[in-house]
C-alpha atoms as a PDB file:
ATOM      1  CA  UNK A   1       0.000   0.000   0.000  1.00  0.00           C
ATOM      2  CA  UNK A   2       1.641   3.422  -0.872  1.00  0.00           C
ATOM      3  CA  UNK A   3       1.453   6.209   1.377  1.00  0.00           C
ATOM      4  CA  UNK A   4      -1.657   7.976   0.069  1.00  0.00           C
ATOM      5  CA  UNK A   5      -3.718   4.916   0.142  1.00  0.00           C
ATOM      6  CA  UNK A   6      -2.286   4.411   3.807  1.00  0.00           C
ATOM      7  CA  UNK A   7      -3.197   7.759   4.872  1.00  0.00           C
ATOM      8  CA  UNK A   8      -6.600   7.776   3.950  1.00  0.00           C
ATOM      9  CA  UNK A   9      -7.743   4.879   4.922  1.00  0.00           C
ATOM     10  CA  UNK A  10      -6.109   5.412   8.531  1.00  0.00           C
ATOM     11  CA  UNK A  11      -8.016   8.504   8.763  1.00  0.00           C
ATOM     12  CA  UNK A  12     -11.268   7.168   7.225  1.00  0.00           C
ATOM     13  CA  UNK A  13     -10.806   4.616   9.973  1.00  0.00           C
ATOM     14  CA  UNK A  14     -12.183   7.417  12.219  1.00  0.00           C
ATOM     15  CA  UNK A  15     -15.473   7.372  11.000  1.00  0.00           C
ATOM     16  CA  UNK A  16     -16.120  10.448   9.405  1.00  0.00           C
ATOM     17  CA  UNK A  17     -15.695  11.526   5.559  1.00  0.00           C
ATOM     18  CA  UNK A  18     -12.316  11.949   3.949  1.00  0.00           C
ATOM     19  CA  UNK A  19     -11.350  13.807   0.868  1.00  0.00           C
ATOM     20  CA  UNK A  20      -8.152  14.448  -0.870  1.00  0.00           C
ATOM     21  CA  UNK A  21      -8.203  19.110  -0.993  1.00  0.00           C
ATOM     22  CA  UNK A  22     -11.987  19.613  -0.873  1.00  0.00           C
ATOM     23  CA  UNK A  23     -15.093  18.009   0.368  1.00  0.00           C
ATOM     24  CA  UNK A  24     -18.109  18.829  -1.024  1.00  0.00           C
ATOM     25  CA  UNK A  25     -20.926  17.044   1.508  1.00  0.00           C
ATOM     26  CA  UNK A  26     -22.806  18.414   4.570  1.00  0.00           C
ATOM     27  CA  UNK A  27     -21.427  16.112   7.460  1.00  0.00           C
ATOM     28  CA  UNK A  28     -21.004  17.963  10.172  1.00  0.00           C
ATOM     29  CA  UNK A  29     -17.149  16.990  10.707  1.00  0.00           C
ATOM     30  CA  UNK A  30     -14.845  15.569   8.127  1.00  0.00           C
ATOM     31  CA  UNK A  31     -11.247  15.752   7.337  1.00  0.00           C
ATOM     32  CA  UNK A  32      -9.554  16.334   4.206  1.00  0.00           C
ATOM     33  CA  UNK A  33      -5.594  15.985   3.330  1.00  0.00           C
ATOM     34  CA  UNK A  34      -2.702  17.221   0.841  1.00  0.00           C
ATOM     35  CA  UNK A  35       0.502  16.122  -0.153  1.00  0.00           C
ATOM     36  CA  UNK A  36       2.879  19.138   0.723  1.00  0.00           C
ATOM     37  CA  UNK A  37       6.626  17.906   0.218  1.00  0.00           C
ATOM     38  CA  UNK A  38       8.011  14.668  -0.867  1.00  0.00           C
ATOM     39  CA  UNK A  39      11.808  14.410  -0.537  1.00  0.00           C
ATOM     40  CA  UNK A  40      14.455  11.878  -1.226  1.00  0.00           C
ATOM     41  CA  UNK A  41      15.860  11.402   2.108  1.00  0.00           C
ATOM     42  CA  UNK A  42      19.323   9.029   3.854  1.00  0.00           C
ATOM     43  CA  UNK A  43      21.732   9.600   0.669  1.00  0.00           C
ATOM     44  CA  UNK A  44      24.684   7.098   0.435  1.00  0.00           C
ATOM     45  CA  UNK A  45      26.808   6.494  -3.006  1.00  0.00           C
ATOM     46  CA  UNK A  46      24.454   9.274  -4.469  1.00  0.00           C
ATOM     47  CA  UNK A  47      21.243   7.391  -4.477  1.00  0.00           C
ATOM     48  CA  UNK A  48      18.638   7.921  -2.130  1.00  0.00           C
ATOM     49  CA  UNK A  49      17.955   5.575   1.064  1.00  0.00           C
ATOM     50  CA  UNK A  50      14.096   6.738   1.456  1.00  0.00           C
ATOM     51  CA  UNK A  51      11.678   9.064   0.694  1.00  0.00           C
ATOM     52  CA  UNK A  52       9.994  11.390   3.426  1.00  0.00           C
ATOM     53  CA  UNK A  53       6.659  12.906   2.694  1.00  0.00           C
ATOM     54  CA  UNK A  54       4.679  15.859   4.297  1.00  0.00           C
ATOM     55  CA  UNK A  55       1.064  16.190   4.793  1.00  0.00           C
ATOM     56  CA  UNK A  56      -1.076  18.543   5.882  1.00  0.00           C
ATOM     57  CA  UNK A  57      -4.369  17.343   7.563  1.00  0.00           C
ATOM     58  CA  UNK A  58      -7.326  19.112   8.068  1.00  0.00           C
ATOM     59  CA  UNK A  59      -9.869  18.350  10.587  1.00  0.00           C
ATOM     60  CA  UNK A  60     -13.544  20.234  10.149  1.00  0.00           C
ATOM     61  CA  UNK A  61     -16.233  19.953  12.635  1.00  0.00           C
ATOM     62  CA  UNK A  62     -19.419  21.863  13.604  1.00  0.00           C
ATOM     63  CA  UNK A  63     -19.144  20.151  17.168  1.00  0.00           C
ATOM     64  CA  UNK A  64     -16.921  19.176  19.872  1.00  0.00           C
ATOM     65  CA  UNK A  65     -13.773  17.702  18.192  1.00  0.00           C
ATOM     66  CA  UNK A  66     -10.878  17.447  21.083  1.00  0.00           C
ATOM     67  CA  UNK A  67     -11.824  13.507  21.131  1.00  0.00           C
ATOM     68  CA  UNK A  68     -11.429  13.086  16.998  1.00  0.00           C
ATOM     69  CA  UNK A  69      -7.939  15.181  17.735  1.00  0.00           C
ATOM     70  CA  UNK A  70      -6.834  12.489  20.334  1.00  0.00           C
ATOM     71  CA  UNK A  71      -7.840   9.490  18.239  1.00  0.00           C
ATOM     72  CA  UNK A  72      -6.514  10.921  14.744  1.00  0.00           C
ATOM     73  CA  UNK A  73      -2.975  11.378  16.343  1.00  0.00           C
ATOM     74  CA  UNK A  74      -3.141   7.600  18.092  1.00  0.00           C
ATOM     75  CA  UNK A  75      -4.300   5.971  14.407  1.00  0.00           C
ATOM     76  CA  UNK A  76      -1.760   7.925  13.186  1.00  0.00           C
ATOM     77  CA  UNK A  77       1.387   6.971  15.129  1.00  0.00           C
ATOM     78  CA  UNK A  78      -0.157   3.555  14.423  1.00  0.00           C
ATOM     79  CA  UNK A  79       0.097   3.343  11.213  1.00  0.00           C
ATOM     80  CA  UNK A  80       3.640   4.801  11.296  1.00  0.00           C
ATOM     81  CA  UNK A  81       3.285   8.265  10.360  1.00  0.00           C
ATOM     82  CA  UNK A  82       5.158  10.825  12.898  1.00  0.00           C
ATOM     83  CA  UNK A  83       6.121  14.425  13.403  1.00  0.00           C
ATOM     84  CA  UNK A  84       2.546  14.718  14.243  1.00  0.00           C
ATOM     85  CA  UNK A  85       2.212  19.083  14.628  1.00  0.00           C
ATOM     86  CA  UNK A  86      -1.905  20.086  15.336  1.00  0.00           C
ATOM     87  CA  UNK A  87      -1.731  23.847  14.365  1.00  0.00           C
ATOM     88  CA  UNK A  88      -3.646  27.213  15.638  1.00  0.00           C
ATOM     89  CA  UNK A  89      -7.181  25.746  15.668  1.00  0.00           C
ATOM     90  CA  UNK A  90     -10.119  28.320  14.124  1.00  0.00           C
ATOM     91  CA  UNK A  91     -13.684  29.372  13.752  1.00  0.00           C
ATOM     92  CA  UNK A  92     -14.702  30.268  10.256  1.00  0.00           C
ATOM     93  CA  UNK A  93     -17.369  32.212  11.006  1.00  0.00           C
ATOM     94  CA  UNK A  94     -18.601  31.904   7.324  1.00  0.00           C
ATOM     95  CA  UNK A  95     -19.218  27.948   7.482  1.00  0.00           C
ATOM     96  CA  UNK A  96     -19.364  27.646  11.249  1.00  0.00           C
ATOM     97  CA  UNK A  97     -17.247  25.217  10.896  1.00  0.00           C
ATOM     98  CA  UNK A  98     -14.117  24.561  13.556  1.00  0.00           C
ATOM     99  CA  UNK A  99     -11.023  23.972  11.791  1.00  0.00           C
ATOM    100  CA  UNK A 100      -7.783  22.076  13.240  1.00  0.00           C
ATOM    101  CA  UNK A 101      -4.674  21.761  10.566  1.00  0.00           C
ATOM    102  CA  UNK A 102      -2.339  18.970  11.622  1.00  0.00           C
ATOM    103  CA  UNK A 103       0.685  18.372   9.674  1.00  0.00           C
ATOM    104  CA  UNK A 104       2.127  14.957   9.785  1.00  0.00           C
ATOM    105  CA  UNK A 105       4.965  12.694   8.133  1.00  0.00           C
ATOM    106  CA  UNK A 106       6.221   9.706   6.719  1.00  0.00           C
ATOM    107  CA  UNK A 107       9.052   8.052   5.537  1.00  0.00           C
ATOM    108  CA  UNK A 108       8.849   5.081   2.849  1.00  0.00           C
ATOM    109  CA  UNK A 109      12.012   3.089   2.983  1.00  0.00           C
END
């Protein structure tokens, strides 16, 4: 399974909708994700050892959503991603929507 596959279903594991950028139903929390930077990574002889990848995660909820925090980072170190950051949470007053960016890693050996 390659890392986007991974990452997805980890966090659709969760129990709410996820999307790759944009997420066009009503739930009232869901999480979409991006690739931000994938590196070659652990150079020896000129080729590269691994590659590391960044994503950024972003959790959307109308409700309570300190609980889908907690659990996202535990399925997360689970499935071997790390580096796990949770950003400055917001309000968007426009959607009423909370919003919680998380940017996480992984390396692929």
């Amino acid at each position: 399974m390659n890392v986007d596959a991974l990452l997805k279903t980890t966090l659709e594991g969760l129990g709410y909708p996820v999307e790759r950028l944009k997420y066009d139903g009503k739930a009232k929390t869901y999480i979409t994700y991006q690739l931000v930077v994938g590196r070659d990574v652990h150079f020896s002889d000129d080729e590269n050892g691994a590659e590391e990848f960044t994503y950024r995660v972003d959790i959307y909820s109308r409700g309570d959503y300190i609980a889908l925090m907690r659990s996202a980072k535990r399925a997360l170190k689970e499935a071997g991603f790390y580096g796990i950051t949770f950003d400055p949470e917001v309000f968007e007053e426009n959607t009423g929507y909370y919003h919680v960016p998380v940017e996480i890693k992984y390396m692929e050996v």
